[in-house]
Protein backbone atom coordinates (compact mmCIF):
# COMPACT_ATOMS: atom_id res chain seq x y z
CA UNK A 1 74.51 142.14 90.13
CA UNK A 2 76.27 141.51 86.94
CA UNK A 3 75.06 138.30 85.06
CA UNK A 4 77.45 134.83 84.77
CA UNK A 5 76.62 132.68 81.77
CA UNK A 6 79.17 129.76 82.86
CA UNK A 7 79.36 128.75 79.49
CA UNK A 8 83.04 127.10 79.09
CA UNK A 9 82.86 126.13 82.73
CA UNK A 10 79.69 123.62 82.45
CA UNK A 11 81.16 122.25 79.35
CA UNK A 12 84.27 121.76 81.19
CA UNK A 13 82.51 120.11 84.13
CA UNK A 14 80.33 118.01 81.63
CA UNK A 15 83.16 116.85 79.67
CA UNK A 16 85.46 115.95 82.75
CA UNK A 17 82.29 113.77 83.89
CA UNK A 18 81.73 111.77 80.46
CA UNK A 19 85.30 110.85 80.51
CA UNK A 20 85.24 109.27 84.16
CA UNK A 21 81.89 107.14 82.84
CA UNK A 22 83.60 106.62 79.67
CA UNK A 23 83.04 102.75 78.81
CA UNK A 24 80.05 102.65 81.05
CA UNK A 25 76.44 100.71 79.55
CA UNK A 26 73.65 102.54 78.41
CA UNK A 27 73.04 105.93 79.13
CA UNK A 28 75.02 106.26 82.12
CA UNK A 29 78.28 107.03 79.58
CA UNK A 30 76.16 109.88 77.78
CA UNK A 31 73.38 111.33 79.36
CA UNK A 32 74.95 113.81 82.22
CA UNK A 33 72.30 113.64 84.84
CA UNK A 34 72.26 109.28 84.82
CA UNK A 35 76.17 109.59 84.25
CA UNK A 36 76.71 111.69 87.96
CA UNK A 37 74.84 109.06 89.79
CA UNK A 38 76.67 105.87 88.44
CA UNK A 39 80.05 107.55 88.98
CA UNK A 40 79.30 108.33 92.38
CA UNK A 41 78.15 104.97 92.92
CA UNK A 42 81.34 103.67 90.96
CA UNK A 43 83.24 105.95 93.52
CA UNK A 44 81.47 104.07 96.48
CA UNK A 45 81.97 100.48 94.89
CA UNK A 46 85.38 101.21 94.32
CA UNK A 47 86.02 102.48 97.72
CA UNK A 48 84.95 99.30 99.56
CA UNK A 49 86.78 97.04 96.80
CA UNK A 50 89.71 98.59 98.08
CA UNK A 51 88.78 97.35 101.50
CA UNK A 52 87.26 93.38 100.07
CA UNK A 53 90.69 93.78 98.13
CA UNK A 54 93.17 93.63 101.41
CA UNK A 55 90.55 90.63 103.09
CA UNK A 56 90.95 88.30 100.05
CA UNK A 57 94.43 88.84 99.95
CA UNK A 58 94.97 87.88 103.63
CA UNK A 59 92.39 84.85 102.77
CA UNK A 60 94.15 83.67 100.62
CA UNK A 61 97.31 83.73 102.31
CA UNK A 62 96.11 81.92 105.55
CA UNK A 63 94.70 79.12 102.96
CA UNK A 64 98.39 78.73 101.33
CA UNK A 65 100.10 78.82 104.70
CA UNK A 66 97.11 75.69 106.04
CA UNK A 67 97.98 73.63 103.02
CA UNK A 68 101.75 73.65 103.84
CA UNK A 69 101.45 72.92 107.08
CA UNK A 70 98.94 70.17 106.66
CA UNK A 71 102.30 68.26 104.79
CA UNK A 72 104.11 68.63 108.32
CA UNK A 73 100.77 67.26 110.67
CA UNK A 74 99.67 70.82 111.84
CA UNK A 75 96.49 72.79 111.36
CA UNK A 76 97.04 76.24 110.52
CA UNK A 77 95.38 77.55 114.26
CA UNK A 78 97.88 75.63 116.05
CA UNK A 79 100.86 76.49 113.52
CA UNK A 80 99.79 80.37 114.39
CA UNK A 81 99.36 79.83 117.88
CA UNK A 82 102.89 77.78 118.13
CA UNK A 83 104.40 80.81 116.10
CA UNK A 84 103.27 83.32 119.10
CA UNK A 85 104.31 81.24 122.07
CA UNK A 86 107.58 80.75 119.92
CA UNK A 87 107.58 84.78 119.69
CA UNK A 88 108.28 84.43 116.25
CA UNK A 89 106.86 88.04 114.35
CA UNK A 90 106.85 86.48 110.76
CA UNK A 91 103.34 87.88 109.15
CA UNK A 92 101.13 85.27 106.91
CA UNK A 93 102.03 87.40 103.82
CA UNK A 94 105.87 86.29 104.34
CA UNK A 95 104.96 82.84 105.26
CA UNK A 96 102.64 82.13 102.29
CA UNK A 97 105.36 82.98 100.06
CA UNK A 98 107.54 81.04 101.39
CA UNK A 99 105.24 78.19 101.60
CA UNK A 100 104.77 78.00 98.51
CA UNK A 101 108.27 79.50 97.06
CA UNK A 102 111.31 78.29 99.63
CA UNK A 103 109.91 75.04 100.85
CA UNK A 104 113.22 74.31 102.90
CA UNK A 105 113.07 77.49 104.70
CA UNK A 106 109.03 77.13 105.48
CA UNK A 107 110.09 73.48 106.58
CA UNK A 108 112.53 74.59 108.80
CA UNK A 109 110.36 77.46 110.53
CA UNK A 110 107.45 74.94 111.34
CA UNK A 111 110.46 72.34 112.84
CA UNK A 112 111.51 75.03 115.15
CA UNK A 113 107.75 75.91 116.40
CA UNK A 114 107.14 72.45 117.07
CA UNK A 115 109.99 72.26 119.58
């Protein structure tokens, strides 16, 4: 069997490495074999922030949407529950933003669900 060196290709695979763990601390940005493991676990960690990412968001939303309707005498359970029965499909990403954007609009939506 003839013999591979795999010169070019290790450097290749080396190099491509260091540049994902560029800006990393220590020696995880230089020394290869500490350098696989923390971009691996960056890969991991960046996988479920994805994830956290899309909760927050929706947090955050349902807290915007509860302060507006607190103005109008609602809690933000019964404002969502009103909005079913009402079989009104608006999702709290549209209604945030126009809690806190169009007012009048957000005003009028939670006069119509208390009906």
């Amino acid at each position: 069997m003839p013999r591979v060196k795999r010169g070019t290709q290790r450097t290749k695979k080396r190099s491509k490495l260091l540049k994902e763990v560029k800006g990393f601390k220590w020696g995880r940005k230089n020394i290869t074999r500490l350098a696989k493991t923390a971009s691996t676990k960056a890969g991991a960690r960046a996988y479920v922030g994805r994830k956290q990412k899309k909760r927050d968001a929706r947090r955050l939303w349902q807290i915007k949407i509860n302060a507006a309707v607190r103005n109008y005498g609602m809690s933000y359970s019964r404002f969502i529950d009103a909005l079913n029965k009402a079989n009104m499909e608006i999702d709290r990403k549209i209604l945030s933003d126009l809690a806190v954007n169009n007012k009048r609009i957000f005003k009028s939506i939670v006069d119509t669900v208390k009906k």
